[in-house]
C-alpha atoms as a PDB file:
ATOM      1  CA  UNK A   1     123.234-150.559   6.147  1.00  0.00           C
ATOM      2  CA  UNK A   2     122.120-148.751   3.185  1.00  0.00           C
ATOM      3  CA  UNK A   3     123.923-146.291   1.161  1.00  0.00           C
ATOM      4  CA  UNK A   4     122.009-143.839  -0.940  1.00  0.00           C
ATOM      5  CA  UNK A   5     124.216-142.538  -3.269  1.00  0.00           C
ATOM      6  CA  UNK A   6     122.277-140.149  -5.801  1.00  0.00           C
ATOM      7  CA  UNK A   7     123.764-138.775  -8.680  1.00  0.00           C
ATOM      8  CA  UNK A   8     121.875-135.902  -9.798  1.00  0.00           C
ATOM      9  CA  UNK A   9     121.091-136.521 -14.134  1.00  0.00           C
ATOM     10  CA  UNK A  10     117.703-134.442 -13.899  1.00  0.00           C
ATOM     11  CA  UNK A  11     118.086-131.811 -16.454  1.00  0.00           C
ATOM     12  CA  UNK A  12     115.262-129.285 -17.836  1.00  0.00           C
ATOM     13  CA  UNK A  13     111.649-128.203 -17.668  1.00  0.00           C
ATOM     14  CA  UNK A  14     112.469-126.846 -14.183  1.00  0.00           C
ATOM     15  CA  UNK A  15     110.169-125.269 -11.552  1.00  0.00           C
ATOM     16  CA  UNK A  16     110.992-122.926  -9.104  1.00  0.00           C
ATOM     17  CA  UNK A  17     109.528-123.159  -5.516  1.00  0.00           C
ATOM     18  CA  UNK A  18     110.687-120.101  -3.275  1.00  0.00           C
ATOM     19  CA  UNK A  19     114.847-120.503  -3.795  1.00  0.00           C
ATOM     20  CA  UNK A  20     114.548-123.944  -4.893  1.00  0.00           C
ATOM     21  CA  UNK A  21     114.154-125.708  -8.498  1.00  0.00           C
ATOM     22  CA  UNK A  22     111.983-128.887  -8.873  1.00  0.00           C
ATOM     23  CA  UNK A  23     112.298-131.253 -11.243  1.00  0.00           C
ATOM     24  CA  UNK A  24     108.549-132.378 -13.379  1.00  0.00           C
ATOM     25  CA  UNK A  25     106.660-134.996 -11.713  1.00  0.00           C
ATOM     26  CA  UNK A  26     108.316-138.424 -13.287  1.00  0.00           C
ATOM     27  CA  UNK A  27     111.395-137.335 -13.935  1.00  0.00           C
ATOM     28  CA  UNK A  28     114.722-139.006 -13.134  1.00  0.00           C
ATOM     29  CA  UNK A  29     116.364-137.734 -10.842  1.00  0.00           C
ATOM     30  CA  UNK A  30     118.794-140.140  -9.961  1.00  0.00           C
ATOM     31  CA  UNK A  31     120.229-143.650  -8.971  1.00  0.00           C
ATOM     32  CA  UNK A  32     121.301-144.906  -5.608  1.00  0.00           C
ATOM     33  CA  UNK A  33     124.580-147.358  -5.507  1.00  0.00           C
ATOM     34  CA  UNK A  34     121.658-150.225  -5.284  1.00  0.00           C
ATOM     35  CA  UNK A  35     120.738-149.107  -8.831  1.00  0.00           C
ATOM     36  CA  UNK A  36     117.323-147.715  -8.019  1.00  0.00           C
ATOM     37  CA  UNK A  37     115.919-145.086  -9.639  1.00  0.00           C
ATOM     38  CA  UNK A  38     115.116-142.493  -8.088  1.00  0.00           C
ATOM     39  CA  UNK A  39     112.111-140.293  -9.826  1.00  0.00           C
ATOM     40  CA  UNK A  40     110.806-136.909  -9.052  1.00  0.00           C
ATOM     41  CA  UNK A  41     107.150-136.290  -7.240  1.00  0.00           C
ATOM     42  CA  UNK A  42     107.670-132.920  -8.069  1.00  0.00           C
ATOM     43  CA  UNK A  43     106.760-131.666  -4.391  1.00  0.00           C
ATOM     44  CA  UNK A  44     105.557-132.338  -1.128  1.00  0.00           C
ATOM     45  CA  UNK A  45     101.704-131.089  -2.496  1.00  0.00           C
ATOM     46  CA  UNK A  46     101.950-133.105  -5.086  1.00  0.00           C
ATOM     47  CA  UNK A  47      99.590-136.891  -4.715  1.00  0.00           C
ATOM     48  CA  UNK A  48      99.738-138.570  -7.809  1.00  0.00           C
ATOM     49  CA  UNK A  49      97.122-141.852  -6.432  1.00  0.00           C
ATOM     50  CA  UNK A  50      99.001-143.871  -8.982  1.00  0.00           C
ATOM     51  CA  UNK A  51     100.181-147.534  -7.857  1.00  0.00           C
ATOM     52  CA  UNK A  52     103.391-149.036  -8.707  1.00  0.00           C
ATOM     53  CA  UNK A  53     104.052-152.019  -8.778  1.00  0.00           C
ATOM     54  CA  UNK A  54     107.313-154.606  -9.182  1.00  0.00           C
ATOM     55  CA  UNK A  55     107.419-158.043 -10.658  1.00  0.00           C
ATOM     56  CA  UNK A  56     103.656-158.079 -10.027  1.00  0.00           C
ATOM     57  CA  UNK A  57     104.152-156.584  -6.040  1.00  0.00           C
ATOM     58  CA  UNK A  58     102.778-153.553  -4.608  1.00  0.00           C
ATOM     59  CA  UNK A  59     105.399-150.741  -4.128  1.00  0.00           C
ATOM     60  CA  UNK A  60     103.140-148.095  -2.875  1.00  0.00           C
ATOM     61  CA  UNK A  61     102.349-144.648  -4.378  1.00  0.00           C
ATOM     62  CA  UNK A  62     104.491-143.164  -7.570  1.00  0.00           C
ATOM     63  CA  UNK A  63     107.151-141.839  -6.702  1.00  0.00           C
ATOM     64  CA  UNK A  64     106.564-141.712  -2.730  1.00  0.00           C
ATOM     65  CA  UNK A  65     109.224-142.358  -0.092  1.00  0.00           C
ATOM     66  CA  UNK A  66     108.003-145.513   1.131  1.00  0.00           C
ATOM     67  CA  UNK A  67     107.548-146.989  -2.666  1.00  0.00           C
ATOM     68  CA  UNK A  68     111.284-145.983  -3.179  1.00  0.00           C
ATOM     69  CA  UNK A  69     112.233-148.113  -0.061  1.00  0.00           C
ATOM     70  CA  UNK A  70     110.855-150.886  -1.073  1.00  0.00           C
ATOM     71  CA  UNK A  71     111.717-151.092  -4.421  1.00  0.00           C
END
């Protein structure tokens, strides 16, 4: 079982979206207890069509849910 365990150190250049504040596209939002990072796609309209990849694997989409599972 994993435990995701994000400790929010995203601070400035905020966006508001009705009551809520986004962080800008990239930015780190936090790590999980497995040490990943955890980085901000800004929002759910946001489709950055940029690949990321690990050690020379495909990850998926910046900074998409499935590319955060697998890394």
């Amino acid at each position: 079982m994993m435990v995701f365990d994000l400790t929010m150190i995203w601070k400035g250049n905020e966006q508001t979206y009705g009551n809520l504040t986004l962080a800008p596209y990239g930015a780190l939002v936090g790590i999980a207890s497995t040490n990943v990072s955890a980085y901000s796609n800004e929002n759910d309209t946001i489709i950055s069509n940029e690949s990321n990849y690990l050690y020379g694997i495909y990850m998926g989409m910046k900074w998409r849910s499935v590319e955060y599972a697998r890394r």
